[in-house]
Protein backbone atom coordinates (compact mmCIF):
# COMPACT_ATOMS: atom_id res chain seq x y z
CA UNK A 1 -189.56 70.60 208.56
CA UNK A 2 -187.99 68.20 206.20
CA UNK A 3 -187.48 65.62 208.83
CA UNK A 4 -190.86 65.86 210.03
CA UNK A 5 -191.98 65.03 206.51
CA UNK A 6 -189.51 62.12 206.49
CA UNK A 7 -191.01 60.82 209.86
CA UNK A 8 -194.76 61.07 208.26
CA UNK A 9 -193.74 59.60 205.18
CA UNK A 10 -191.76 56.64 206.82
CA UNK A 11 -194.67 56.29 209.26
CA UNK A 12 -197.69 56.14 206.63
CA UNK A 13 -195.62 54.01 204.79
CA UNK A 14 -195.14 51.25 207.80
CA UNK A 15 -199.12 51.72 208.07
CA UNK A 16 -199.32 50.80 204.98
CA UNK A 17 -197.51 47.82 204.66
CA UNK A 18 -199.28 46.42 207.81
CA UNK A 19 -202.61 47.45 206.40
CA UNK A 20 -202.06 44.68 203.84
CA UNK A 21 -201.11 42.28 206.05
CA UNK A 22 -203.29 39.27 206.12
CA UNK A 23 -205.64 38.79 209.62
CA UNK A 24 -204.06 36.62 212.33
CA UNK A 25 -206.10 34.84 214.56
CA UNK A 26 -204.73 33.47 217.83
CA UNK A 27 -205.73 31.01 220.64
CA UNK A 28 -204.43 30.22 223.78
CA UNK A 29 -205.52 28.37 227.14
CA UNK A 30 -206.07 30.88 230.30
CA UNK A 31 -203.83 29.68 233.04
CA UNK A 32 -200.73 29.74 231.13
CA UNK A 33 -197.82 31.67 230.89
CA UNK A 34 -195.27 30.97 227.90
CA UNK A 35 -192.36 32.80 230.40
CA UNK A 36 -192.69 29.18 232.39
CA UNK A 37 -191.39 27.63 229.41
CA UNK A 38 -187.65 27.39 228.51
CA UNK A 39 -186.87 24.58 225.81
CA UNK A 40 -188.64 23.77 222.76
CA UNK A 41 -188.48 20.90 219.94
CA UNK A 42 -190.28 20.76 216.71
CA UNK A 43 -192.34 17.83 216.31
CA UNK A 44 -192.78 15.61 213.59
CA UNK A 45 -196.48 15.49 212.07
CA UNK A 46 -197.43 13.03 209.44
CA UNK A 47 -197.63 15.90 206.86
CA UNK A 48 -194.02 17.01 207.66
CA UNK A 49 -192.87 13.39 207.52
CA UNK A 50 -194.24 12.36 204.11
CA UNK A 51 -193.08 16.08 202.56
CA UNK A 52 -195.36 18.78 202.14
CA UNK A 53 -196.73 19.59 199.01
CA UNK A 54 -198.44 22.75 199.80
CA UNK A 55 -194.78 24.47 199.79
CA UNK A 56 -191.72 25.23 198.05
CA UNK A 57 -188.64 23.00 198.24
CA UNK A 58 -187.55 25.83 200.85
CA UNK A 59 -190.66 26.78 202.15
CA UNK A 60 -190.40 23.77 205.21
CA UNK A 61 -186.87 25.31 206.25
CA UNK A 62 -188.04 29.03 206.15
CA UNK A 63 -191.13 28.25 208.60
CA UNK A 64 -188.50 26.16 210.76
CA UNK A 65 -185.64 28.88 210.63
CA UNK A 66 -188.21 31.69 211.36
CA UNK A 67 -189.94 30.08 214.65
CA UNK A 68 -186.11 29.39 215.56
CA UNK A 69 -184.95 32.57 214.80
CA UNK A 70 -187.64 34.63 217.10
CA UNK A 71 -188.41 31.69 219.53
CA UNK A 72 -184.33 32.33 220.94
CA UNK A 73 -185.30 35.80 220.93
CA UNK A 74 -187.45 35.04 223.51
CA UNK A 75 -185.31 33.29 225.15
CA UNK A 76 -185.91 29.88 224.59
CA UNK A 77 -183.53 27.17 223.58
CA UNK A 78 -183.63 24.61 221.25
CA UNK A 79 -183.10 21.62 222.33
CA UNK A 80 -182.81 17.49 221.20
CA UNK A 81 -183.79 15.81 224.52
CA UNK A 82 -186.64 16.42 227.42
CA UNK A 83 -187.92 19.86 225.96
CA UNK A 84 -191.10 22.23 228.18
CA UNK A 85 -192.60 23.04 224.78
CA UNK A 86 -193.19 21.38 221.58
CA UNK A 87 -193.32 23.05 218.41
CA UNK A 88 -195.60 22.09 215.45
CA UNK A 89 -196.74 23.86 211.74
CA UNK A 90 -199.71 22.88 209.29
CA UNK A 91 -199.83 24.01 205.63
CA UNK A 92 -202.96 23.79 203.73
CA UNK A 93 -204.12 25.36 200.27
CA UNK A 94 -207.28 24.88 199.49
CA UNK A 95 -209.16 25.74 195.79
CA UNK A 96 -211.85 27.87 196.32
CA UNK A 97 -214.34 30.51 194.55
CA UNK A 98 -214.77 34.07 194.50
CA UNK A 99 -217.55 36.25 193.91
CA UNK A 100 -216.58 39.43 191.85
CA UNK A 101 -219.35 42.01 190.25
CA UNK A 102 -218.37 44.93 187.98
CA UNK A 103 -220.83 47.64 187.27
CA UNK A 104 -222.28 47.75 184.22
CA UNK A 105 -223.32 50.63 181.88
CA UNK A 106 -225.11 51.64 178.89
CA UNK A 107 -223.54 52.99 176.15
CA UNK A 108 -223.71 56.38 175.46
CA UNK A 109 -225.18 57.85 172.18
CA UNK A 110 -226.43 60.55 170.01
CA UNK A 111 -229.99 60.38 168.42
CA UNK A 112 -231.07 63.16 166.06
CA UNK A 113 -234.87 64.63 165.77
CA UNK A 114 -236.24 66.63 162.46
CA UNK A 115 -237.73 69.67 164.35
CA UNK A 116 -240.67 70.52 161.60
CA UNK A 117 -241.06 74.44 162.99
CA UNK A 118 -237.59 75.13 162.86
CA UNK A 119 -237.16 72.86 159.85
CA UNK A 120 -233.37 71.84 161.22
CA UNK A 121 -232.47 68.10 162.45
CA UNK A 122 -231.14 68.60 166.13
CA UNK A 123 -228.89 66.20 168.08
CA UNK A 124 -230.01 64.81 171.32
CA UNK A 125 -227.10 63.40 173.47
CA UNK A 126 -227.92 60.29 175.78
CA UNK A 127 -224.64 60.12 178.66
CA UNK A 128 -224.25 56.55 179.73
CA UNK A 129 -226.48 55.28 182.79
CA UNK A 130 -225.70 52.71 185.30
CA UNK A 131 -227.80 49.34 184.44
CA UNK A 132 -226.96 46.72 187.22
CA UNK A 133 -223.58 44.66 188.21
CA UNK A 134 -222.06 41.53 186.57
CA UNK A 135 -221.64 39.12 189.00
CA UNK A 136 -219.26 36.36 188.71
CA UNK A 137 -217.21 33.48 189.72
CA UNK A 138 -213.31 33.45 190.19
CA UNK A 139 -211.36 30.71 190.99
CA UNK A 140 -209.07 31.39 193.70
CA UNK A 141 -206.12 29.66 196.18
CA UNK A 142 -205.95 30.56 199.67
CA UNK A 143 -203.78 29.17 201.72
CA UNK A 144 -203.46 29.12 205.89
CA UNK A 145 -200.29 28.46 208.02
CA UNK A 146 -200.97 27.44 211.82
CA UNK A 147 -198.42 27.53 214.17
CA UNK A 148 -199.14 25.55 217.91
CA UNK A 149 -197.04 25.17 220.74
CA UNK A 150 -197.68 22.52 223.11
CA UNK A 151 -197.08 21.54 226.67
CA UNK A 152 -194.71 18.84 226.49
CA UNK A 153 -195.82 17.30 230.19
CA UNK A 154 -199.37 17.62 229.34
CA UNK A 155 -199.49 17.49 225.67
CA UNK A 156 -201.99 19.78 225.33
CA UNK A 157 -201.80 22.97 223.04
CA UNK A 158 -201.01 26.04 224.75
CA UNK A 159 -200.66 28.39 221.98
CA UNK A 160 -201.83 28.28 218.44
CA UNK A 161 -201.79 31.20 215.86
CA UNK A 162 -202.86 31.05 212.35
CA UNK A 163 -203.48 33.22 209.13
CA UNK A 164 -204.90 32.83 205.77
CA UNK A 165 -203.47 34.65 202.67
CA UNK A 166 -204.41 34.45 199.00
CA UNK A 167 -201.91 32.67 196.95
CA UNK A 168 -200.96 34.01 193.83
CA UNK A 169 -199.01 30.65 192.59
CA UNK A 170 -200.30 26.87 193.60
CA UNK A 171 -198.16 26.85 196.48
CA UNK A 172 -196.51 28.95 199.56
CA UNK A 173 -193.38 30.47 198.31
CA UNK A 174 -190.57 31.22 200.78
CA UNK A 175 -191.37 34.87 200.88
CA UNK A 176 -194.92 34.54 202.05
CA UNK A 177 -194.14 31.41 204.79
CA UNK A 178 -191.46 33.82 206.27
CA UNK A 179 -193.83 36.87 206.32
CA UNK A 180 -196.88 34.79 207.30
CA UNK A 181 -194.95 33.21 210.12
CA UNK A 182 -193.91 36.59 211.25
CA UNK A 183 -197.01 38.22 211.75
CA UNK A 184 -198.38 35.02 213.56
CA UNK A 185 -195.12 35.08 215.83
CA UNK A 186 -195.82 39.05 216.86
CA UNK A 187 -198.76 38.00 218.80
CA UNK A 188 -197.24 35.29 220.82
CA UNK A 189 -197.25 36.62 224.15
């Protein structure tokens, strides 16, 4: 019995960690099959070249150890020279707005009334009563990671994946690159 509770609790637990997981969308062409593909290089963008400043100082290396890390557990190989795929990462924060509303209600009171036949002042209690929402702005940083692969013959994307979290700092820390990256990476197929 206590390992069965053990199990449940381990298993709601998992559930809930995945629950909070930010959505990852994925897109990929038809007619191909990533098993074809063997070798892969990461490609230099012009956003990579000039130094992100979406990241931390380690943020760059944690994306690039990450993709390395489950791409050979796929069984490809990285490689300097003539590669079947091409690998390539975007970071982008953007400032942004939030609508919020809190409920709003009325304080709650006591009023007290002179009853004339019983000559005696008696309280009246009023309970608090629900008078609309409070609707405001927030600002807010979100930021999205996209991950394509592309057909090095062809040069065409095969692959892309991509997620959107909300950032709690101005930038992508380490932690959330390597956990965003992750859950793109479990849906390449």
């Amino acid at each position: 019995m206590q390992l069965f509770s053990k199990t449940v609790l381990a298993a709601l637990f998992a559930v809930s960690l995945f629950a909070c997981s930010p959505a990852v969308y994925v897109e990929s062409s038809n007619n191909i099959n990533l098993s074809q593909y063997k070798t892969f290089q990461w490609v230099q963008t012009s956003a990579t070249q000039t130094g992100d400043q979406n990241t931390s100082a380690f943020g760059a290396e944690a994306v690039r150890n990450t993709v390395r890390t489950e791409l050979q557990n796929r069984g490809l190989q990285e490689i300097s020279n003539n590669p079947d795929l091409l690998v390539t990462y975007d970071i982008l924060v953007e400032k942004g707005t939030e609508r919020r509303s809190d409920p709003v209600y009325t304080q709650p009171m006591t009023r007290f009334f002179y009853n004339p036949f019983m000559r005696r002042w008696a309280p009246v209690y009023y309970p608090s009563q629900f008078a609309g929402y409070d609707t405001y702005s927030v600002p807010v940083r979100e930021g999205t990671l996209t991950l394509t692969l592309l057909d090095a013959k062809t040069d065409k994307a095969v692959w892309q994946g991509w997620t959107t979290d909300r950032l709690d700092t101005r930038r992508f820390t380490t932690r959330d690159l390597e956990k965003n990256t992750r859950n793109i990476l479990r849906k390449l197929r």
